[in-house]
N, C-alpha and C. Protein backbone atom coordinates (compact mmCIF):
# COMPACT_ATOMS: atom_id res chain seq x y z
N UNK A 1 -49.11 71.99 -62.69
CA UNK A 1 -47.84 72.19 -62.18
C UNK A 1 -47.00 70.96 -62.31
N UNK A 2 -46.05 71.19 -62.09
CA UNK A 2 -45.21 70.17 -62.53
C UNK A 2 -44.06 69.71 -61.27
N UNK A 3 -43.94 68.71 -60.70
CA UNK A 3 -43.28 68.34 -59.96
C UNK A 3 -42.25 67.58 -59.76
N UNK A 4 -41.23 67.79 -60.05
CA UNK A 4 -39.96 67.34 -59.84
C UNK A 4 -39.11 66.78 -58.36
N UNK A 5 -38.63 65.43 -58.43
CA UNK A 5 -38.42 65.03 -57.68
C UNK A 5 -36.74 65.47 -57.42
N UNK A 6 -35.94 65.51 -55.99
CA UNK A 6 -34.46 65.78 -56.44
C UNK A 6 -34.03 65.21 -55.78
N UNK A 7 -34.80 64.39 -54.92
CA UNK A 7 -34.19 63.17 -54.58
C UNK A 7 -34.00 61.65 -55.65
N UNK A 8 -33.04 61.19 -55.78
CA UNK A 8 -33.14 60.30 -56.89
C UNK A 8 -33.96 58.99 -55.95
N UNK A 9 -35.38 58.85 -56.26
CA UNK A 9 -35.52 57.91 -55.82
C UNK A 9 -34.78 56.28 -55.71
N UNK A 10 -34.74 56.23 -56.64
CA UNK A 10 -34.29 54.73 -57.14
C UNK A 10 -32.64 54.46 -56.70
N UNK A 11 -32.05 55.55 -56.76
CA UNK A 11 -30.81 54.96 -56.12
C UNK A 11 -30.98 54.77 -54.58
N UNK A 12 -31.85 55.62 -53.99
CA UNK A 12 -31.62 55.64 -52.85
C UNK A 12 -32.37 53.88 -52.45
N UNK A 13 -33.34 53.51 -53.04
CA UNK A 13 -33.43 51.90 -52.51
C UNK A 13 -32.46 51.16 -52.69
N UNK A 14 -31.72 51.12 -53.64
CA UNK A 14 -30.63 50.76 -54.46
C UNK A 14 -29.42 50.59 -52.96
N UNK A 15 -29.55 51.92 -52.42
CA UNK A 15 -28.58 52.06 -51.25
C UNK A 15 -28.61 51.24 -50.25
N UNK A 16 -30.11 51.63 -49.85
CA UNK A 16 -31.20 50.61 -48.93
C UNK A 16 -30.55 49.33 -48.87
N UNK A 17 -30.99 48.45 -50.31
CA UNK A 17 -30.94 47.17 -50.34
C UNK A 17 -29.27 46.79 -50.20
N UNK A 18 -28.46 47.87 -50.65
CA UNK A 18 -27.19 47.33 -50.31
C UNK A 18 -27.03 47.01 -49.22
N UNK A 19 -27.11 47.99 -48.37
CA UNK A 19 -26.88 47.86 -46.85
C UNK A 19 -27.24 46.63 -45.73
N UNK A 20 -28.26 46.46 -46.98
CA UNK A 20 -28.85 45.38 -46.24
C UNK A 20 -28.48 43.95 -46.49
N UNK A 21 -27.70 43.71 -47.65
CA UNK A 21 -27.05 42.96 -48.04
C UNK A 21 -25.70 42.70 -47.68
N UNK A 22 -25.23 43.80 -47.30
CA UNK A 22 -23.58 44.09 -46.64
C UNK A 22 -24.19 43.78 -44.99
N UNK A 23 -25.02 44.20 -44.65
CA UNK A 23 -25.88 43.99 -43.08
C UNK A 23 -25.72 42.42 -42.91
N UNK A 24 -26.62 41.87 -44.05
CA UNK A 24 -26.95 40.07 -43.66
C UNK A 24 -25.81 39.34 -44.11
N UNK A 25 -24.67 39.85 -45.11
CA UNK A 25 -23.60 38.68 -44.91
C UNK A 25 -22.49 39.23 -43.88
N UNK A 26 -22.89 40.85 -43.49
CA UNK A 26 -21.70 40.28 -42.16
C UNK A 26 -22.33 39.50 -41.09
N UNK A 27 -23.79 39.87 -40.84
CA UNK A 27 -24.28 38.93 -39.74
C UNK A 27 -24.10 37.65 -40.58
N UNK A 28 -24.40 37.10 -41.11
CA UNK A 28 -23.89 35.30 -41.86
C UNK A 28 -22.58 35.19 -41.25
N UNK A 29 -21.41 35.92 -41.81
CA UNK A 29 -20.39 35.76 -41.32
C UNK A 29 -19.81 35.80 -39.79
N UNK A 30 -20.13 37.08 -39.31
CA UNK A 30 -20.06 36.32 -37.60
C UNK A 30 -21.21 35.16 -37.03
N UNK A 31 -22.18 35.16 -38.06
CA UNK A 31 -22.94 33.80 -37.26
C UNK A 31 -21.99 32.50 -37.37
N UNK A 32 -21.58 32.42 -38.58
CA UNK A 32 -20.14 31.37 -39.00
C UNK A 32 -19.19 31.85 -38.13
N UNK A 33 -18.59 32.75 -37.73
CA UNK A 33 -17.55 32.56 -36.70
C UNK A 33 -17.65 32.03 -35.83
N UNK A 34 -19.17 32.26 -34.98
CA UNK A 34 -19.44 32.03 -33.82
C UNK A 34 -19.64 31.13 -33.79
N UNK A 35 -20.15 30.18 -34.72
CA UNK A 35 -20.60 28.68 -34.91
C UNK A 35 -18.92 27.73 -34.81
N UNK A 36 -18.09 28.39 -35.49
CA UNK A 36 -16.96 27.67 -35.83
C UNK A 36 -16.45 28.25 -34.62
N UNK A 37 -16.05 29.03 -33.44
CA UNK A 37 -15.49 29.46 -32.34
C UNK A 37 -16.66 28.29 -31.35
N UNK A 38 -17.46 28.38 -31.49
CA UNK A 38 -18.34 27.38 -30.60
C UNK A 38 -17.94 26.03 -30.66
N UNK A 39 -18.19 25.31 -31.89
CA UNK A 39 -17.48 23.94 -32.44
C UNK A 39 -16.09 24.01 -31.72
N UNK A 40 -15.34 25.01 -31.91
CA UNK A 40 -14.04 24.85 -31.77
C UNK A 40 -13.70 24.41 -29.90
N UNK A 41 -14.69 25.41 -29.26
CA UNK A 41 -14.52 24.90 -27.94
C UNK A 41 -15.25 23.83 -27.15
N UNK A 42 -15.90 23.12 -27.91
CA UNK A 42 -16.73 22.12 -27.67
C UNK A 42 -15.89 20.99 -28.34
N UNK A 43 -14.66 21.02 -29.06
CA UNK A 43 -13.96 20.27 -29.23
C UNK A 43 -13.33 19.95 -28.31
N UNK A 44 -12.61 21.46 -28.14
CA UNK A 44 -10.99 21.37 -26.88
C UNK A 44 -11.76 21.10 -25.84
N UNK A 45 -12.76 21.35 -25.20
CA UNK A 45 -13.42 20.46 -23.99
C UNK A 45 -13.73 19.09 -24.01
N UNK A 46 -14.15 18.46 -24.78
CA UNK A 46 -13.99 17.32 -25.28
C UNK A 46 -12.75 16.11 -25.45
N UNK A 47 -12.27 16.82 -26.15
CA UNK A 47 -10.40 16.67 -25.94
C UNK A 47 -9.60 16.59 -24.35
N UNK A 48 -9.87 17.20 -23.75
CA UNK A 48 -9.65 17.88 -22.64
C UNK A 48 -10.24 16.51 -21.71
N UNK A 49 -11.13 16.62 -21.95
CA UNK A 49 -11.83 15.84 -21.13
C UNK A 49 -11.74 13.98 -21.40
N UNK A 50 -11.39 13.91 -22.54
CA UNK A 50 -10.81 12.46 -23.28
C UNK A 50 -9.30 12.34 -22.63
N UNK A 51 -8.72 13.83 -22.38
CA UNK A 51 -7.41 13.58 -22.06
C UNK A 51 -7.22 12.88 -20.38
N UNK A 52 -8.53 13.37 -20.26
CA UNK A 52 -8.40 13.16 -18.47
C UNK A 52 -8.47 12.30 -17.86
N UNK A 53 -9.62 11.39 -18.74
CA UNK A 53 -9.80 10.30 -18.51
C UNK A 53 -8.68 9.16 -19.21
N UNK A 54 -8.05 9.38 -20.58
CA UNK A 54 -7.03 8.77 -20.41
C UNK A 54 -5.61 8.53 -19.30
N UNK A 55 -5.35 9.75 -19.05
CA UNK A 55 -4.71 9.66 -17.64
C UNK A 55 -5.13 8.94 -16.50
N UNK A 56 -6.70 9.38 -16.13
CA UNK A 56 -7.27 8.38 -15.13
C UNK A 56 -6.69 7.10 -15.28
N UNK A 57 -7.32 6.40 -16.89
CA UNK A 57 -7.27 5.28 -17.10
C UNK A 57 -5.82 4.64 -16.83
N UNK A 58 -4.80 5.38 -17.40
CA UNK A 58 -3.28 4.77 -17.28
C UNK A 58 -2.98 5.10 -15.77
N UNK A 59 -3.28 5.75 -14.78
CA UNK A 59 -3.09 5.73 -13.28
C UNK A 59 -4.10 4.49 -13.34
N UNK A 60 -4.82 4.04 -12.99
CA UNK A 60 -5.92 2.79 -12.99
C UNK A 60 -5.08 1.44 -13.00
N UNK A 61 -4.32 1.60 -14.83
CA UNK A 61 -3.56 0.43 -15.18
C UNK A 61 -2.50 0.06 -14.49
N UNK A 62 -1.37 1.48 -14.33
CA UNK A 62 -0.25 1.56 -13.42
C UNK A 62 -0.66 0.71 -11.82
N UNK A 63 -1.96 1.12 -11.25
CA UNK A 63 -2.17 0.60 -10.26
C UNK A 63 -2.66 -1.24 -10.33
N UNK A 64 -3.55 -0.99 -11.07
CA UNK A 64 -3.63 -2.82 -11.75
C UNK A 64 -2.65 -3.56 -11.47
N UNK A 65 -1.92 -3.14 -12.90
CA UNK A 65 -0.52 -3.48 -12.37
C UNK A 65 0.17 -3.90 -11.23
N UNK A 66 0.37 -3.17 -10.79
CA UNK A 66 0.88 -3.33 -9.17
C UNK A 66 0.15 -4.30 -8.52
N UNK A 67 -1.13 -4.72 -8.34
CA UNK A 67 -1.65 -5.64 -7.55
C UNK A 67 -1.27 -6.64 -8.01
N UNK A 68 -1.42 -6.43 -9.58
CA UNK A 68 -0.93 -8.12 -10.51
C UNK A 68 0.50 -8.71 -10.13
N UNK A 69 1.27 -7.25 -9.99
CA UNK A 69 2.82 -7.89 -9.48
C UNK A 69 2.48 -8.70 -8.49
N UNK A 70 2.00 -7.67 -7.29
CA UNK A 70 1.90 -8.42 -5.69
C UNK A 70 1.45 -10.00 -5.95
N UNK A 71 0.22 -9.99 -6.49
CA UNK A 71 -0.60 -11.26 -6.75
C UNK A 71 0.48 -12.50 -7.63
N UNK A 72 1.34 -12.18 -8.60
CA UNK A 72 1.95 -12.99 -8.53
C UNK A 72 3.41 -13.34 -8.02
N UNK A 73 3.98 -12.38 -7.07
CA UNK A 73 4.72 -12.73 -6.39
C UNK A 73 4.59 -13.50 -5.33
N UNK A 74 3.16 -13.10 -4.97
CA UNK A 74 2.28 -14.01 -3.38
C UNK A 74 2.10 -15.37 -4.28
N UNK A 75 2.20 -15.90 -5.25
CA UNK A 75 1.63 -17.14 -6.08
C UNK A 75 3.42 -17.61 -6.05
N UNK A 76 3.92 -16.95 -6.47
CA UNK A 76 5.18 -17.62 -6.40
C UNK A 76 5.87 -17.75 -5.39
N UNK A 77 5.63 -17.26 -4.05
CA UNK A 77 6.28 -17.70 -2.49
C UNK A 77 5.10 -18.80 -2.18
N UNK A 78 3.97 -18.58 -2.28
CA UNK A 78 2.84 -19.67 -2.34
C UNK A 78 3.62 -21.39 -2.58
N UNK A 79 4.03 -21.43 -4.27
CA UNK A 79 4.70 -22.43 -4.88
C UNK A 79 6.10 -22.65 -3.61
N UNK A 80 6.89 -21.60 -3.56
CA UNK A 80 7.91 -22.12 -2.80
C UNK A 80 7.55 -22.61 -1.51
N UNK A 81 7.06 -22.02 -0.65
CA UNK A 81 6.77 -22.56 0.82
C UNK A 81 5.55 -24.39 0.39
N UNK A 82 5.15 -24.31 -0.62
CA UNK A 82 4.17 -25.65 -0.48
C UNK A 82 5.59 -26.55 -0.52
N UNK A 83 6.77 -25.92 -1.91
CA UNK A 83 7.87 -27.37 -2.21
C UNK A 83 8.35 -27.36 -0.73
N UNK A 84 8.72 -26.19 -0.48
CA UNK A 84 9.60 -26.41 1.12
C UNK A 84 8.91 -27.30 2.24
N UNK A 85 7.39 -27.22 1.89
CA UNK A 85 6.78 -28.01 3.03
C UNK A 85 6.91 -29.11 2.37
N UNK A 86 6.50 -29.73 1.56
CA UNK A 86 6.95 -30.94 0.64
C UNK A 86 8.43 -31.76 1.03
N UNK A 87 9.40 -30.68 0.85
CA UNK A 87 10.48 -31.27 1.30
C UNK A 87 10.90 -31.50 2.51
N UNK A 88 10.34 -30.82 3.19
CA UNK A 88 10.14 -31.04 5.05
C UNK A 88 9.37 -32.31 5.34
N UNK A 89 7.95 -32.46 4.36
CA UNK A 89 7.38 -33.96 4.68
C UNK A 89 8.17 -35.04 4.63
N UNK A 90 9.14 -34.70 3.38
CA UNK A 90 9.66 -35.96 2.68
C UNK A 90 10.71 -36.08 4.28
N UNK A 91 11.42 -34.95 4.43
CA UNK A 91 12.62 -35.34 5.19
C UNK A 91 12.16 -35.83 6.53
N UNK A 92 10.82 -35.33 7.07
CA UNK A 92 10.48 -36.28 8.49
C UNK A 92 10.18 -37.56 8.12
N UNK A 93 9.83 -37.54 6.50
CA UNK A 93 9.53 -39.46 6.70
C UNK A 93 10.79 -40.28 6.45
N UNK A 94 11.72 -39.69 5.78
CA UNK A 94 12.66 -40.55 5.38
C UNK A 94 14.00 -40.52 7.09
N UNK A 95 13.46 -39.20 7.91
CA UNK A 95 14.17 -39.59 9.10
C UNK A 95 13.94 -40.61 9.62
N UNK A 96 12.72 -40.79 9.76
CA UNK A 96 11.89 -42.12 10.82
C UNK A 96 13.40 -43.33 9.84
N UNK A 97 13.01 -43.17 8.74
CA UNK A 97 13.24 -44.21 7.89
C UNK A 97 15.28 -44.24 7.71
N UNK A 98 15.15 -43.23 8.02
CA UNK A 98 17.07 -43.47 8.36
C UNK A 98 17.20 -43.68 9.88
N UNK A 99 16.34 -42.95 10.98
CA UNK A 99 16.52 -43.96 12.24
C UNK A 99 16.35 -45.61 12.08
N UNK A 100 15.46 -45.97 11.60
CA UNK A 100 15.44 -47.24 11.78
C UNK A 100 16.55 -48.36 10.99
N UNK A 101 17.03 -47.69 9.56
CA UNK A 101 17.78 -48.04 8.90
C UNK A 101 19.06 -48.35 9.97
N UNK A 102 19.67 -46.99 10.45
CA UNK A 102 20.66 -47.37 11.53
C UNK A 102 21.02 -47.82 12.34
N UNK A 103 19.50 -47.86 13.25
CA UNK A 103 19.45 -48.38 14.64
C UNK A 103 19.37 -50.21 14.08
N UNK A 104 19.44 -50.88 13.21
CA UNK A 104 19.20 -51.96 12.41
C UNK A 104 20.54 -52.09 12.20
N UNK A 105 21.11 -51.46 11.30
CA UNK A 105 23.01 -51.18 11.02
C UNK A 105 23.59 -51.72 12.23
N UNK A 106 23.25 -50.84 12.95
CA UNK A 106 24.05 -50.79 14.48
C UNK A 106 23.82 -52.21 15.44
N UNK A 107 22.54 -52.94 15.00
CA UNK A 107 22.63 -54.17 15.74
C UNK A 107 23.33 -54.94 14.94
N UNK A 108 23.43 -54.92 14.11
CA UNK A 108 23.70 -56.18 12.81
C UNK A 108 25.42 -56.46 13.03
N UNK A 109 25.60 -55.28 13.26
CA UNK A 109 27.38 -54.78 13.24
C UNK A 109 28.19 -55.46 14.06
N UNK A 110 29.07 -56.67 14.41
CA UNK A 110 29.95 -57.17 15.35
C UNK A 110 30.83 -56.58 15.84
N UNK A 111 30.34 -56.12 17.15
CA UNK A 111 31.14 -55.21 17.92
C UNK A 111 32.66 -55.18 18.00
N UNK A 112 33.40 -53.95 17.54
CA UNK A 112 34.86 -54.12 17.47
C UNK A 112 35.85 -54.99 16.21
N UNK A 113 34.79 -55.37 15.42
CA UNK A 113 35.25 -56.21 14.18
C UNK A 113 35.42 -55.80 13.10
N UNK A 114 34.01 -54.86 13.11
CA UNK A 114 33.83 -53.85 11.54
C UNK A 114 33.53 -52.77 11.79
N UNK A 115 34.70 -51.90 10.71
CA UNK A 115 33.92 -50.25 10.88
C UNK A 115 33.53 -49.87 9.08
N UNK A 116 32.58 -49.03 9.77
CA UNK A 116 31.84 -48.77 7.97
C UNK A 116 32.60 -46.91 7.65
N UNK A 117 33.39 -47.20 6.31
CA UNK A 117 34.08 -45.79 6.19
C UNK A 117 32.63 -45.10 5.18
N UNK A 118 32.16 -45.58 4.86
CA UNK A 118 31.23 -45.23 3.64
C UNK A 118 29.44 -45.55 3.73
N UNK A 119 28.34 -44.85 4.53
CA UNK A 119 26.99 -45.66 3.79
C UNK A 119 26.13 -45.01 3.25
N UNK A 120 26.09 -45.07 2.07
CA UNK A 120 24.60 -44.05 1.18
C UNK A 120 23.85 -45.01 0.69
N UNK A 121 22.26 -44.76 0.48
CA UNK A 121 21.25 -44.87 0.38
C UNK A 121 21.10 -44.02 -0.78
N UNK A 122 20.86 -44.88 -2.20
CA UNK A 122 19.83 -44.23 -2.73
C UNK A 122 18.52 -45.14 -3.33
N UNK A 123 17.31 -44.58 -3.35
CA UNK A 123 16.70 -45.39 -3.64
C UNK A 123 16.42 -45.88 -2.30
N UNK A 124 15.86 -47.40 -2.51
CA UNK A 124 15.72 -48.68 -2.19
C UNK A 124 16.82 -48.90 -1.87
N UNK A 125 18.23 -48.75 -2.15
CA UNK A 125 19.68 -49.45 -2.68
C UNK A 125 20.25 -48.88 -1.46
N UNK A 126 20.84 -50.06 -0.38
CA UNK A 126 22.32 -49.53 0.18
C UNK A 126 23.26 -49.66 0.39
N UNK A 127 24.41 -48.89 -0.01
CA UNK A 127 25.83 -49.07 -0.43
C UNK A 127 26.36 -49.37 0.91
N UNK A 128 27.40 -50.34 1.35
CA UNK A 128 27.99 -50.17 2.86
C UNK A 128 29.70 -50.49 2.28
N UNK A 129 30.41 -49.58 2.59
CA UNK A 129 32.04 -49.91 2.50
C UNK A 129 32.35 -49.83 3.85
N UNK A 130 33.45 -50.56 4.05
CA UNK A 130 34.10 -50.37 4.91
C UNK A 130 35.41 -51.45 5.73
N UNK A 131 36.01 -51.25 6.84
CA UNK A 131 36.73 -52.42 6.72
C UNK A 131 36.35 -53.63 8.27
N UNK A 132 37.05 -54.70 8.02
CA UNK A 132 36.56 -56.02 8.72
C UNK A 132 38.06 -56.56 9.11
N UNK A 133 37.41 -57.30 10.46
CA UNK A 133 38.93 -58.03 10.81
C UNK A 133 39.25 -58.58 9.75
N UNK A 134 38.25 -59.66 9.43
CA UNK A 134 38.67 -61.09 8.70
C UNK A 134 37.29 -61.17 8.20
N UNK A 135 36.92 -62.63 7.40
CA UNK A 135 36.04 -62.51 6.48
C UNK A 135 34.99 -63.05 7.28
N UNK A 136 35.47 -63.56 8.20
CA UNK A 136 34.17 -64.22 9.03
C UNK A 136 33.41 -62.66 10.12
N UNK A 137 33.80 -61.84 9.89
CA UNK A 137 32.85 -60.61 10.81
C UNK A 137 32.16 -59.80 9.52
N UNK A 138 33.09 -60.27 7.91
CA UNK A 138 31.78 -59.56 7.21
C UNK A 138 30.70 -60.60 6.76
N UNK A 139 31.27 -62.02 7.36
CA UNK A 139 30.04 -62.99 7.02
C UNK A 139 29.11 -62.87 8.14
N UNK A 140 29.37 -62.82 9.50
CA UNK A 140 28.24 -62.58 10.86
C UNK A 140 27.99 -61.18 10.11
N UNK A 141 27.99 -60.04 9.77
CA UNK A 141 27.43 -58.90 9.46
C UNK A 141 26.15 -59.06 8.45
N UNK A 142 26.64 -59.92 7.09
CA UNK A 142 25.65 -60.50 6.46
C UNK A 142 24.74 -60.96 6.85
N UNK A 143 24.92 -62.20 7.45
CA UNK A 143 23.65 -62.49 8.31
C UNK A 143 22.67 -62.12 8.81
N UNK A 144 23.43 -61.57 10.21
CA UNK A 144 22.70 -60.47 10.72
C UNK A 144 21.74 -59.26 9.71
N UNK A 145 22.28 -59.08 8.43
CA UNK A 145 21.39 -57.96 7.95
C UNK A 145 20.55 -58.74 7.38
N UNK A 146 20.50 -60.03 6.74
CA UNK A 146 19.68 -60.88 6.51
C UNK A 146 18.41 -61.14 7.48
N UNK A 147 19.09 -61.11 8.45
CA UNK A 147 17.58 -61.69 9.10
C UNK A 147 16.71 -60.71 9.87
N UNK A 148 17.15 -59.14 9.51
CA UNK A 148 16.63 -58.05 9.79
C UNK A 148 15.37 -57.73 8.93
N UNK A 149 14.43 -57.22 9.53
CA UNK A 149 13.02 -57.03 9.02
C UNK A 149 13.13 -55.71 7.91
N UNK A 150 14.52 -54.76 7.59
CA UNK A 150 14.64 -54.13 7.19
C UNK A 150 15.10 -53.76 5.76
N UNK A 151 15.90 -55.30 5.93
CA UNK A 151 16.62 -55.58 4.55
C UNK A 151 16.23 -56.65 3.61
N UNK A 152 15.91 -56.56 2.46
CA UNK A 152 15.43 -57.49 1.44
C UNK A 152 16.24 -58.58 0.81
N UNK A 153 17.37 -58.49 0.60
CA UNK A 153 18.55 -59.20 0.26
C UNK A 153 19.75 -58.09 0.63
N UNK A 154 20.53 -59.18 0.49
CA UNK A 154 22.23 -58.53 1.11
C UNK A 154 23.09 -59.07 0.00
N UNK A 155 24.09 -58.52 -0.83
CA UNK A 155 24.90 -59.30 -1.60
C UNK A 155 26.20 -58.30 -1.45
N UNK A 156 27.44 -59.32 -1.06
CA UNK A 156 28.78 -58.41 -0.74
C UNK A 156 29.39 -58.61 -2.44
N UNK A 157 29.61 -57.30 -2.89
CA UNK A 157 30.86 -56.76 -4.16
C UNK A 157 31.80 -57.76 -4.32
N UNK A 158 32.81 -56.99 -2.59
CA UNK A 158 33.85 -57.30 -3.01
C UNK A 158 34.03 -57.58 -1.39
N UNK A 159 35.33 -58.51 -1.44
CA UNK A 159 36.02 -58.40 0.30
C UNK A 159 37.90 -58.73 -0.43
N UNK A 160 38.33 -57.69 -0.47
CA UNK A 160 40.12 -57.84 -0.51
C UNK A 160 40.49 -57.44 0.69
N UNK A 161 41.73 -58.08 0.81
CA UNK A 161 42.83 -58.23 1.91
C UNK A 161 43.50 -56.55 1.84
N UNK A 162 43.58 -56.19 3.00
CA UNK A 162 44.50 -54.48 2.73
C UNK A 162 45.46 -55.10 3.97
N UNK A 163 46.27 -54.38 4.26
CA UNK A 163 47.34 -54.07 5.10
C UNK A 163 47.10 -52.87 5.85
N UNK A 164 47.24 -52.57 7.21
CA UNK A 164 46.72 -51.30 7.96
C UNK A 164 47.28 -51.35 9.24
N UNK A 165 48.86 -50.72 9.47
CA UNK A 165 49.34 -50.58 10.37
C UNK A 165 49.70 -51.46 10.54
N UNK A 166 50.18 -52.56 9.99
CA UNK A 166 50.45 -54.03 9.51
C UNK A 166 50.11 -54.99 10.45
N UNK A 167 48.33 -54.71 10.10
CA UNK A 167 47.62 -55.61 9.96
C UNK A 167 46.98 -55.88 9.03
N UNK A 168 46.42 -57.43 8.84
CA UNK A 168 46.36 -58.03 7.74
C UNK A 168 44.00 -57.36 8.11
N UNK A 169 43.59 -56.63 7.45
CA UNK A 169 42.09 -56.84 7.21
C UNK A 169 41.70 -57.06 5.93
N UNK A 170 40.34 -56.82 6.07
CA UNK A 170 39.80 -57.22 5.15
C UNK A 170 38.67 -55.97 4.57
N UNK A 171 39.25 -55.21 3.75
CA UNK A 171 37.83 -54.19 2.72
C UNK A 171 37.16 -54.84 1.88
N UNK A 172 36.03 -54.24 2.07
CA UNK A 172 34.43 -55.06 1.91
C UNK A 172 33.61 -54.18 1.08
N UNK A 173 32.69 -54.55 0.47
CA UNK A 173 31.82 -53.34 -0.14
C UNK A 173 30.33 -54.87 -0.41
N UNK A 174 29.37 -53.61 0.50
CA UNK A 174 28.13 -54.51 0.28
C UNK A 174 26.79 -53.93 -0.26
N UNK A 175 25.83 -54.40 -0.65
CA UNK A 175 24.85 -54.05 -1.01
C UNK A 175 23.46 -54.87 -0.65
N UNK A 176 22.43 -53.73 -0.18
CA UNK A 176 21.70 -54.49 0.36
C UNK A 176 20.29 -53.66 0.07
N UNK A 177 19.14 -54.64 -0.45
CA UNK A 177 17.97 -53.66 -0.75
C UNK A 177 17.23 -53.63 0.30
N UNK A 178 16.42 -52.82 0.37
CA UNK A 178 15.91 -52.36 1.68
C UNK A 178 14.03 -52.88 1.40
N UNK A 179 13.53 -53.01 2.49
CA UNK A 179 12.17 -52.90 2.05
C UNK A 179 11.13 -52.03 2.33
């Protein structure tokens, strides 16, 4: 007998193997999607998360910042209050040192004879203007600053004759180093 097949064998594996080939590259292909959709959100989390901490970081700096201001504004009232105390030292020592200067002035001075319009101190150096009866109260004035423990030498400028309410005095200009 003779047996005939009517199924076509051979195409039908033919079919088979297609299917199975159209089967494994769509699975390939969503395995690649899913791989590249996976990557993709393991990026943006990543990202995300780089972003956050950059923000952290610039709130961090912003705040840095700020202390660094404070810190050197406290450094620069620091500097001012040391000069201010500085200049407060200087001025209690050089008071002592202008009391005594004066209270020295003030003995030296012949009562009712000489008035001083002018006295600065600079330095060591002090300037005295002012006016005198006659030449003999800016010569007792000399003296007197001479033999004061205060003054180093005395040397008078000038002494001219003025007129003042017509009287005849005498303007003076002296200099005297101090020690």
């Amino acid at each position: 007998m003779i047996q005939m097949n009517l199924i076509p064998y051979r195409e039908e594996v033919l079919k088979v193997k297609t299917r199975r080939r159209i089967a494994t590259a769509i699975a390939l292909v969503l395995l690649f999607a899913a791989s590249v959709g996976m990557f993709h959100v393991y990026v943006t989390m990543t990202v995300s998360a780089m972003e956050k901490e950059v923000k952290a970081s610039q709130a961090e700096l912003e705040r840095l910042r700020a202390i660094t201001g404070d810190i050197e504004k406290y450094r620069r009232d620091k500097t001012l209050v040391e000069t201010k105390l500085r200049i407060i030292e200087e001025l209690e020592k050089n008071r002592d040192e202008a009391y005594r200067l004066l209270t020295e002035l003030s003995v030296a001075v012949p009562e009712g004879q000489v008035w001083f319009a002018h006295v600065s101190k600079q330095g060591s150096m002090l300037r005295l203007e002012g006016t005198a009866r006659n030449n003999g109260a800016v010569a007792l004035l000399m003296e007197r600053m001479e033999a004061s423990p205060v003054f180093a030498s005395v040397e008078l400028a000038f002494s001219r004759r003025i007129t003042y309410a017509s009287m005849d005095l005498k303007s003076f200009k002296i200099y005297a180093n101090l020690q």
